[in-house]
N, C-alpha and C. Protein backbone atom coordinates (compact mmCIF):
# COMPACT_ATOMS: atom_id res chain seq x y z
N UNK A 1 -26.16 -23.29 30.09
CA UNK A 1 -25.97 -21.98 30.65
C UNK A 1 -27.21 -21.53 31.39
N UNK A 2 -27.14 -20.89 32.34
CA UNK A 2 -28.55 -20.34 33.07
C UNK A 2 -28.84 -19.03 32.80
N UNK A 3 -30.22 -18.60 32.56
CA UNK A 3 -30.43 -17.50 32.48
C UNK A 3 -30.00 -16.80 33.67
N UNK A 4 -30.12 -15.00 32.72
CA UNK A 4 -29.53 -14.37 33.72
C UNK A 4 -30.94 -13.47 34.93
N UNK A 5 -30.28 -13.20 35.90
CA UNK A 5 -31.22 -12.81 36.93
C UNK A 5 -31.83 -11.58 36.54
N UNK A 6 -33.48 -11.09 36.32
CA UNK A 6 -33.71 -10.55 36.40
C UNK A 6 -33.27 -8.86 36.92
N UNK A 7 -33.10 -8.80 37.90
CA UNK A 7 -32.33 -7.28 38.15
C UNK A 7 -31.33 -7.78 38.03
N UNK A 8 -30.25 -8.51 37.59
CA UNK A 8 -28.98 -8.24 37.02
C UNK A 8 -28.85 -8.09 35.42
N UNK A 9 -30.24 -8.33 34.68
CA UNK A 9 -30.08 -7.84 33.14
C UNK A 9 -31.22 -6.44 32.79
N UNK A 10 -31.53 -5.92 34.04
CA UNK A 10 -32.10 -4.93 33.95
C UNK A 10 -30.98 -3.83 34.43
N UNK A 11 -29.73 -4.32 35.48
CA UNK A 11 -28.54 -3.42 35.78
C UNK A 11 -27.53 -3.56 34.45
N UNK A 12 -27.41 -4.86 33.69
CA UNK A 12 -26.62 -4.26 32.65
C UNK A 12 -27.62 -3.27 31.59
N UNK A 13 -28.73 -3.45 31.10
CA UNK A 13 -29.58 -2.66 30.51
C UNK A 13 -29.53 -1.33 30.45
N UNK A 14 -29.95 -0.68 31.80
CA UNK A 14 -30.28 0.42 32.30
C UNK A 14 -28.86 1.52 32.56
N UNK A 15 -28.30 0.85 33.58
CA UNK A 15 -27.15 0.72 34.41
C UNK A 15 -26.06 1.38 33.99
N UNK A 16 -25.69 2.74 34.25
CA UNK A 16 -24.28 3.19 33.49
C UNK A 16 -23.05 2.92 34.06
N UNK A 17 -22.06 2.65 33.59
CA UNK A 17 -20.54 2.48 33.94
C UNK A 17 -19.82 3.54 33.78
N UNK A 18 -18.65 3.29 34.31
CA UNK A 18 -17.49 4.74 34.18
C UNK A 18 -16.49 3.66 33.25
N UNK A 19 -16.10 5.02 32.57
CA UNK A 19 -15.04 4.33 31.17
C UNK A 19 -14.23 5.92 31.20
N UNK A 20 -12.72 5.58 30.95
CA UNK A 20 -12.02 6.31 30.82
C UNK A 20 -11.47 6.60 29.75
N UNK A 21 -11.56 7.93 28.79
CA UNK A 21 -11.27 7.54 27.12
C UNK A 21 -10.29 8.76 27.17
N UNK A 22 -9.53 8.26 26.76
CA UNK A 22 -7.84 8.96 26.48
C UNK A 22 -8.29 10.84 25.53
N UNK A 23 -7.67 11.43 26.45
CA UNK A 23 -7.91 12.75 25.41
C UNK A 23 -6.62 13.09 25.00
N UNK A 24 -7.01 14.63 24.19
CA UNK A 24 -5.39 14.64 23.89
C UNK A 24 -4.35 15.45 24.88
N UNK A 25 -4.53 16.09 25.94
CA UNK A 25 -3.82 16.73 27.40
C UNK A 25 -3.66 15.18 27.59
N UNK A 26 -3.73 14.08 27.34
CA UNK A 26 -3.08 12.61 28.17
C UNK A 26 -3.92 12.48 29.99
N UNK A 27 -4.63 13.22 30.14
CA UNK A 27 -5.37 13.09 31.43
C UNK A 27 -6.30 11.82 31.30
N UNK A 28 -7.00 12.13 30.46
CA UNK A 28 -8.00 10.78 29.90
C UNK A 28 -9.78 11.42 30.83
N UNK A 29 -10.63 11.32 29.93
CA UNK A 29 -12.03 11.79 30.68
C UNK A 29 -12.52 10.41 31.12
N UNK A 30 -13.50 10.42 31.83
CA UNK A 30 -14.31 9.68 32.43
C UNK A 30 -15.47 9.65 31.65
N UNK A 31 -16.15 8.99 31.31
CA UNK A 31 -17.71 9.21 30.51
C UNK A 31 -18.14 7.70 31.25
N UNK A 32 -19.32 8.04 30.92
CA UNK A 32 -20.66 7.18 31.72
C UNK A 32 -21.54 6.51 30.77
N UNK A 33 -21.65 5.19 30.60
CA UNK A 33 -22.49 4.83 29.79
C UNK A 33 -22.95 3.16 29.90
N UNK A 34 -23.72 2.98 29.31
CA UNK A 34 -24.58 1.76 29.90
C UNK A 34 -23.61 0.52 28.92
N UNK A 35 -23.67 -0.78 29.35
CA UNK A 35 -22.78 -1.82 28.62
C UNK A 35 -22.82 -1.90 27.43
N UNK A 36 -24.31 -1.57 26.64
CA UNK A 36 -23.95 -1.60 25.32
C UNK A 36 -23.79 -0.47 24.55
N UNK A 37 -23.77 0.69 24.92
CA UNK A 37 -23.23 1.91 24.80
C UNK A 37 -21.90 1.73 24.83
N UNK A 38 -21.29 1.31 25.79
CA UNK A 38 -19.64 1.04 26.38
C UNK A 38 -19.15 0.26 25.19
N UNK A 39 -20.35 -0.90 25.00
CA UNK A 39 -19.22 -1.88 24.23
C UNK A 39 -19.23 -1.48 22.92
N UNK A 40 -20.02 -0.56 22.27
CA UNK A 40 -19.88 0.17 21.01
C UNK A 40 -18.83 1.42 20.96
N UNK A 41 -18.89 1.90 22.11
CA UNK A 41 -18.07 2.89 22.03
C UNK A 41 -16.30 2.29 21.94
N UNK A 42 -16.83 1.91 23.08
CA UNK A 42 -14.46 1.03 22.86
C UNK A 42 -14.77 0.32 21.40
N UNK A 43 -15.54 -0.01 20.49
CA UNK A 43 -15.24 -1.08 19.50
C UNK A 43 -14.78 0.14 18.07
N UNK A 44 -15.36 1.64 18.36
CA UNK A 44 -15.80 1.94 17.24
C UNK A 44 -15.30 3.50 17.67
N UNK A 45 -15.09 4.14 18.94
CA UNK A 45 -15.24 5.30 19.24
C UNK A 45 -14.03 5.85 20.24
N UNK A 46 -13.88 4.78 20.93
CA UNK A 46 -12.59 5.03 22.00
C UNK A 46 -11.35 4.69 21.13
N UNK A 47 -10.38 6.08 21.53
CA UNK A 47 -9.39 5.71 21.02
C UNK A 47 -8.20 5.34 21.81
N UNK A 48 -8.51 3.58 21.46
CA UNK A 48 -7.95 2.95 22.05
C UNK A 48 -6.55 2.48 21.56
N UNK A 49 -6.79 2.24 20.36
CA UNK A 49 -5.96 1.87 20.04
C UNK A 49 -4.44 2.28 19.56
N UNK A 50 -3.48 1.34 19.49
CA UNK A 50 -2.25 1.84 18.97
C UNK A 50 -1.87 0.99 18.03
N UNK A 51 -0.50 1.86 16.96
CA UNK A 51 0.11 1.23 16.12
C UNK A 51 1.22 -0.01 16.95
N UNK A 52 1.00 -1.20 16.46
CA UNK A 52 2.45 -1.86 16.98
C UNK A 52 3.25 -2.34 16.03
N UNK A 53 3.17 -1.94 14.76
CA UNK A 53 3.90 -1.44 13.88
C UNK A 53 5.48 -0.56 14.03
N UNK A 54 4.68 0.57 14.17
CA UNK A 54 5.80 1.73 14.31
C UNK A 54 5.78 2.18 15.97
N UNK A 55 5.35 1.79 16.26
CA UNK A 55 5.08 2.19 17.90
C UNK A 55 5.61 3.49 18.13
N UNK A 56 5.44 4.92 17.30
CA UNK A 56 5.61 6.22 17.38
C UNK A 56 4.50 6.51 18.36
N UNK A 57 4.65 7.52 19.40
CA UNK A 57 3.51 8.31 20.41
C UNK A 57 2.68 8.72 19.93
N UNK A 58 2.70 9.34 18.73
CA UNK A 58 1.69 9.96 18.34
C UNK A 58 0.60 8.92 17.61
N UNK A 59 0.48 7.95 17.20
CA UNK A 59 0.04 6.69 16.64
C UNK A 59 -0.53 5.95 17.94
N UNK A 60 -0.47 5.96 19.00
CA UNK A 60 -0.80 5.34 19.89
C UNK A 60 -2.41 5.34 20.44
N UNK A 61 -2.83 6.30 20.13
CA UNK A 61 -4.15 6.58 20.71
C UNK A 61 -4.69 6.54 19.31
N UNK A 62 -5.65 5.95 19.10
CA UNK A 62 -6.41 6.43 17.72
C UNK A 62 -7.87 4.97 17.56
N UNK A 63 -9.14 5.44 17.44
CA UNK A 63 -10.05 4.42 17.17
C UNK A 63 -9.74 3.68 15.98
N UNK A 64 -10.74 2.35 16.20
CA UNK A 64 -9.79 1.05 14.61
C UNK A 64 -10.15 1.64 13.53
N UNK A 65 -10.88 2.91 13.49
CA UNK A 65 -11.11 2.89 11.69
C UNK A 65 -9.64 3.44 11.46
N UNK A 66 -9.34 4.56 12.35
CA UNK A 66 -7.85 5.49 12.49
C UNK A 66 -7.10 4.35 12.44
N UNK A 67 -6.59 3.62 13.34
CA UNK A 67 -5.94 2.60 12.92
C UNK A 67 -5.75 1.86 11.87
N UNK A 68 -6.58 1.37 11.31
CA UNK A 68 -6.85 0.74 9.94
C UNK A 68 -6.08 2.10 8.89
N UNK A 69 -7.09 3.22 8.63
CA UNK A 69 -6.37 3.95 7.83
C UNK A 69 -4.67 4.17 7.98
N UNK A 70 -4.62 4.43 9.54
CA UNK A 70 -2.82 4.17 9.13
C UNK A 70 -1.90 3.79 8.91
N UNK A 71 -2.52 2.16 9.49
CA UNK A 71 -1.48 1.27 8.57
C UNK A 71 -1.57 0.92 7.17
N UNK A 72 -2.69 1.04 6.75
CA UNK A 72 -2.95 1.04 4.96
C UNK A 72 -2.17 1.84 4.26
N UNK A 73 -2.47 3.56 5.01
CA UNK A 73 -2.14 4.76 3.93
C UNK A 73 -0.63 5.26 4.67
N UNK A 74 -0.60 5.55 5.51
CA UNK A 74 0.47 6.74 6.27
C UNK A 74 1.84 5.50 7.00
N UNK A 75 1.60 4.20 7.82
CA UNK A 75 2.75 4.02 8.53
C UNK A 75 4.07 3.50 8.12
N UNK A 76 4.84 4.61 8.62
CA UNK A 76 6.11 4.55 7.63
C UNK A 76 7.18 2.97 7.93
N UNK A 77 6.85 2.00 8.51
CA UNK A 77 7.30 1.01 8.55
C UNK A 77 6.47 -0.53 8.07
N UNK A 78 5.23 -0.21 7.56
CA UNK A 78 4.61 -0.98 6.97
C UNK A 78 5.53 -1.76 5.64
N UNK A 79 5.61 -2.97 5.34
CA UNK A 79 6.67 -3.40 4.45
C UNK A 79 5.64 -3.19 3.20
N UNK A 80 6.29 -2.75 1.94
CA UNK A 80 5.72 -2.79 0.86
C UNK A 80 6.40 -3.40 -0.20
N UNK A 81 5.52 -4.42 -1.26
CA UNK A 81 6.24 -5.35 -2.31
C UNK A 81 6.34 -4.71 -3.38
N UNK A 82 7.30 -4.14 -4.14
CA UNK A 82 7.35 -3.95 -5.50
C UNK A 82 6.48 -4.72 -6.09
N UNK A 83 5.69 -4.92 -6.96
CA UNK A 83 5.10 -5.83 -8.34
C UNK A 83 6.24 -6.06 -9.11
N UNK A 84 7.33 -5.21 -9.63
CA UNK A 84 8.42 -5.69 -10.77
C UNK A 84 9.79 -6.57 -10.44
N UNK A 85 10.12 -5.62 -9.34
CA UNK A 85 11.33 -6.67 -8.49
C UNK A 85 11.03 -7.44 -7.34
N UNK A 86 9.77 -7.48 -7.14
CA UNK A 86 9.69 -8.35 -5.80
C UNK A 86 10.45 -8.55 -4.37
N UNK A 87 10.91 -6.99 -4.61
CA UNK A 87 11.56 -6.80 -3.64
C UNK A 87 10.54 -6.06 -2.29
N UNK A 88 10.63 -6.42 -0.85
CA UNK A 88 10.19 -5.47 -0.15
C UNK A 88 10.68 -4.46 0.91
N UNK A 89 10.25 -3.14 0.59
CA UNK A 89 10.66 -2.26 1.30
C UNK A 89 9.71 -1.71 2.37
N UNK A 90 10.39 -0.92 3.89
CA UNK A 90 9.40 -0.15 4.22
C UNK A 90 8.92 0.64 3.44
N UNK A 91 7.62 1.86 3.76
CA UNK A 91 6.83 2.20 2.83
C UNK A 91 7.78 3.97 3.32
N UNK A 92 8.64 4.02 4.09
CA UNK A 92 9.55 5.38 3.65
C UNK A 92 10.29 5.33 3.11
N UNK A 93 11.23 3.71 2.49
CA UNK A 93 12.00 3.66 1.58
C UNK A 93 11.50 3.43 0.27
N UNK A 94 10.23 2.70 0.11
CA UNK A 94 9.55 2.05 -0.90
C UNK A 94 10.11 3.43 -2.54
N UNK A 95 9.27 4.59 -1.85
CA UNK A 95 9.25 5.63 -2.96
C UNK A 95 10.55 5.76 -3.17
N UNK A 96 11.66 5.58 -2.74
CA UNK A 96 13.27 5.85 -3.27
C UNK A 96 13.81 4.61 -3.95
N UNK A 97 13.16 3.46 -3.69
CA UNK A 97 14.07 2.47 -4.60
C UNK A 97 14.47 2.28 -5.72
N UNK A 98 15.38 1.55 -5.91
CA UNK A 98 15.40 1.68 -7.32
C UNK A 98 15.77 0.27 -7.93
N UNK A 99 14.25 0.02 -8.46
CA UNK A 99 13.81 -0.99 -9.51
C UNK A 99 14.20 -1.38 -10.47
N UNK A 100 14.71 -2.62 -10.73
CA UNK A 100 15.00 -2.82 -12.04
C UNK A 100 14.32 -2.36 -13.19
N UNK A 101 13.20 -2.04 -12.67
CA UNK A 101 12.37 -1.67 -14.31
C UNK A 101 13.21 0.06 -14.75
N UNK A 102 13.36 0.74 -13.29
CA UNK A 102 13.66 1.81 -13.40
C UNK A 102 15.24 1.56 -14.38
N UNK A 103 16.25 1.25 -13.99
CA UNK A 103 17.35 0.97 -14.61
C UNK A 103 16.87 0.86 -16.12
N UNK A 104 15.90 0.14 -16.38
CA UNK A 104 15.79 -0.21 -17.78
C UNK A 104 15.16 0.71 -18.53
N UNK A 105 14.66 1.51 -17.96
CA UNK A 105 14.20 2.85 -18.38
C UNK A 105 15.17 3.92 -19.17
N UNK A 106 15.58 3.88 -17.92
CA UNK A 106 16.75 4.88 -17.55
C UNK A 106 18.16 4.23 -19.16
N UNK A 107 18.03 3.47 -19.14
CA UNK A 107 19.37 2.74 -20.05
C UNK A 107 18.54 2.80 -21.18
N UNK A 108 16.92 2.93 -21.81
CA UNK A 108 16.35 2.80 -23.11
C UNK A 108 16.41 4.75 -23.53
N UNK A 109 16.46 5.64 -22.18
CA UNK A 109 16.27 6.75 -22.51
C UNK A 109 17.43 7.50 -23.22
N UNK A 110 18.92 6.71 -22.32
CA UNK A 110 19.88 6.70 -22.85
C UNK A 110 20.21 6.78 -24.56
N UNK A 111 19.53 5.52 -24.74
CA UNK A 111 20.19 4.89 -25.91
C UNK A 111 18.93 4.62 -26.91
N UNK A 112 17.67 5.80 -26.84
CA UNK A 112 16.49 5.78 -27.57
C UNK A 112 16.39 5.69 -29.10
N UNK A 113 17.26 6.58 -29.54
CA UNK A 113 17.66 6.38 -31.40
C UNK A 113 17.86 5.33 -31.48
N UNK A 114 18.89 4.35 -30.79
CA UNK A 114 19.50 3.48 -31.15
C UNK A 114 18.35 2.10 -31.18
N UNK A 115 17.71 2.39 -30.15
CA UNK A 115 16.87 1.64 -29.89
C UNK A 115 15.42 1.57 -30.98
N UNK A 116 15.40 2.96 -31.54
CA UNK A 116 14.35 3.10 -32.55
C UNK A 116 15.07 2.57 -33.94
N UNK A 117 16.19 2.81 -33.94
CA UNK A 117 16.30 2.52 -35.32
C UNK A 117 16.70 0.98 -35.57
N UNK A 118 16.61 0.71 -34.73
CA UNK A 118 17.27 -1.13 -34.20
C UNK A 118 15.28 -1.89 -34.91
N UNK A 119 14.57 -1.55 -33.71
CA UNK A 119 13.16 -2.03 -33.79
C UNK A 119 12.67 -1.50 -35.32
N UNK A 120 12.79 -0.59 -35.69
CA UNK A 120 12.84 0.07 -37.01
C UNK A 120 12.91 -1.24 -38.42
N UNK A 121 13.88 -1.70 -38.12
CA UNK A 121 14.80 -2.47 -39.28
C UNK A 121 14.57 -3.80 -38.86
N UNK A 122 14.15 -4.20 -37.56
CA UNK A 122 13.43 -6.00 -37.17
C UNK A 122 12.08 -5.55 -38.32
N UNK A 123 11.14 -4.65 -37.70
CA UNK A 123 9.76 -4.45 -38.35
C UNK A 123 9.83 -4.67 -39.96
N UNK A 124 10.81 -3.92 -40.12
CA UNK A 124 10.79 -3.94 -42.01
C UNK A 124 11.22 -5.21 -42.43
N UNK A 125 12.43 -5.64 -41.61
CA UNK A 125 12.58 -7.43 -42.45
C UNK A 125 11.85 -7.92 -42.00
N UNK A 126 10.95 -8.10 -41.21
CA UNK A 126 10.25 -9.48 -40.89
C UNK A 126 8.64 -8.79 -42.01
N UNK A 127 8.12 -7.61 -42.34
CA UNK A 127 7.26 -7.17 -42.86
C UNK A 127 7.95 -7.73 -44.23
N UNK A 128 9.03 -7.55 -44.80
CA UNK A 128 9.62 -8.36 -46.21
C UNK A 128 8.94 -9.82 -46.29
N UNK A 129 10.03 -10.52 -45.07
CA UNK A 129 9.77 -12.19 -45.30
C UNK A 129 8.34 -12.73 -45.33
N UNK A 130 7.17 -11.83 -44.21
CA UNK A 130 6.13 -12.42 -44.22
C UNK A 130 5.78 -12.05 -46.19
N UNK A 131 5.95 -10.99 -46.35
CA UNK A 131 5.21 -10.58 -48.39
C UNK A 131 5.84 -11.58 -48.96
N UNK A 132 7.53 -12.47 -48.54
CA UNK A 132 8.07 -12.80 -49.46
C UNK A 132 8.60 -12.31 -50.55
N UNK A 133 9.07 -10.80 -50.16
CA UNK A 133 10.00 -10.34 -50.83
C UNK A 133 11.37 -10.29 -50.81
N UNK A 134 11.32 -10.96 -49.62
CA UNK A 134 13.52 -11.06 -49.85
C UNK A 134 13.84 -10.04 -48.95
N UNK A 135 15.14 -9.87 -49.37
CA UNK A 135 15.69 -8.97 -48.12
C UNK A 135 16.46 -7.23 -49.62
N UNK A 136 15.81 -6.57 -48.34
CA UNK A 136 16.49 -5.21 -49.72
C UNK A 136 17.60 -5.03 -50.01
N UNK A 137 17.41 -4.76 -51.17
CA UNK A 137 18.63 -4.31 -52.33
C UNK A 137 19.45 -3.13 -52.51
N UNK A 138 18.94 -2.50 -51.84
CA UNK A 138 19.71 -0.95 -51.56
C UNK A 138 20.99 -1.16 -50.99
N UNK A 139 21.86 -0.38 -51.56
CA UNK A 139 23.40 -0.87 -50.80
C UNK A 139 23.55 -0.72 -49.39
N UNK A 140 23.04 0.51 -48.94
CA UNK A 140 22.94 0.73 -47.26
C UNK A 140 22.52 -0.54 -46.42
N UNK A 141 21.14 -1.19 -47.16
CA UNK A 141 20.48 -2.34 -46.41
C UNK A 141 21.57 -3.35 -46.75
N UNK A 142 21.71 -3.47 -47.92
CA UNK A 142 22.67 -4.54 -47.88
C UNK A 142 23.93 -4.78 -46.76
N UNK A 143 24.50 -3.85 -46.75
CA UNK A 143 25.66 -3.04 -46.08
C UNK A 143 25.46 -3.91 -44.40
N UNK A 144 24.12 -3.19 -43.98
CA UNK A 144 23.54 -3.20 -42.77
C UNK A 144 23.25 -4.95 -42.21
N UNK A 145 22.54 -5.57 -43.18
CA UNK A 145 22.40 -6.88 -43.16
C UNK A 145 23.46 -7.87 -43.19
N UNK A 146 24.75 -7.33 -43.70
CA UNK A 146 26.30 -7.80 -43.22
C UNK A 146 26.46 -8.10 -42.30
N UNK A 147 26.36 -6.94 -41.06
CA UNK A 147 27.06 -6.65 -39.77
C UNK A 147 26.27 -7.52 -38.75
């Protein structure tokens, strides 16, 4: 590669450019600034960028940190994975689905006595067999240990 010419790395140096950075009237300003001014500014400051995600108008103009934050936190077509059903939804349906874990919730809240007094009566016989006491003698238990 050859070095570069003297007054041509003293014109990018010195040297300001015209850059056009989008406002929000959609006219867009003009600002003036030297190449490495410029090239920090479009990397970090111009909002250049858009969602191509959701490609909504209002998402269109925004610098990459804005960008970044919106597709992380806010864009409503970003796909999101359940952890339980492994199912994926966009992230405006995500909060309405309905999860198998939810169902199973929903069916233990139902049927909670039943469910306590079920786990209830595993705990106590298996707390018997480990003492080696047998299984109880009470007619109810007996009764129960039938069925």
């Amino acid at each position: 590669m050859q070095e570069v010419n003297k007054v041509l790395k003293n014109c990018i140096d010195f040297c300001e450019f015209p850059h056009r950075c989008h406002t929000a009237d959609g006219r867009g300003e003009i600002i003036w600034k030297t190449l490495g001014e410029l090239q920090a500014h479009a990397q970090f400051n111009c909002p250049k960028f858009g969602c191509d995600i959701c490609y909504r108008e209002e998402f269109q103009h925004m610098t990459r940190a804005q960008l970044f934050d919106h597709i992380k936190k806010e864009c409503p077509e970003v796909h999101i994975m359940c952890q339980v059903c492994k199912n994926e939804y966009v992230r405006a349906e995500f909060a309405s689905h309905k999860c198998i874990k939810d169902f199973y919730i929903e069916k233990l809240r139902q049927h909670q006595h039943e469910v306590l007094d079920h786990l209830a009566d595993k705990l106590i016989l298996n707390r018997r067999q480990k003492e080696g006491l047998g299984l109880c003698m009470k007619q109810a238990c007996v009764e129960k240990h039938r069925q």
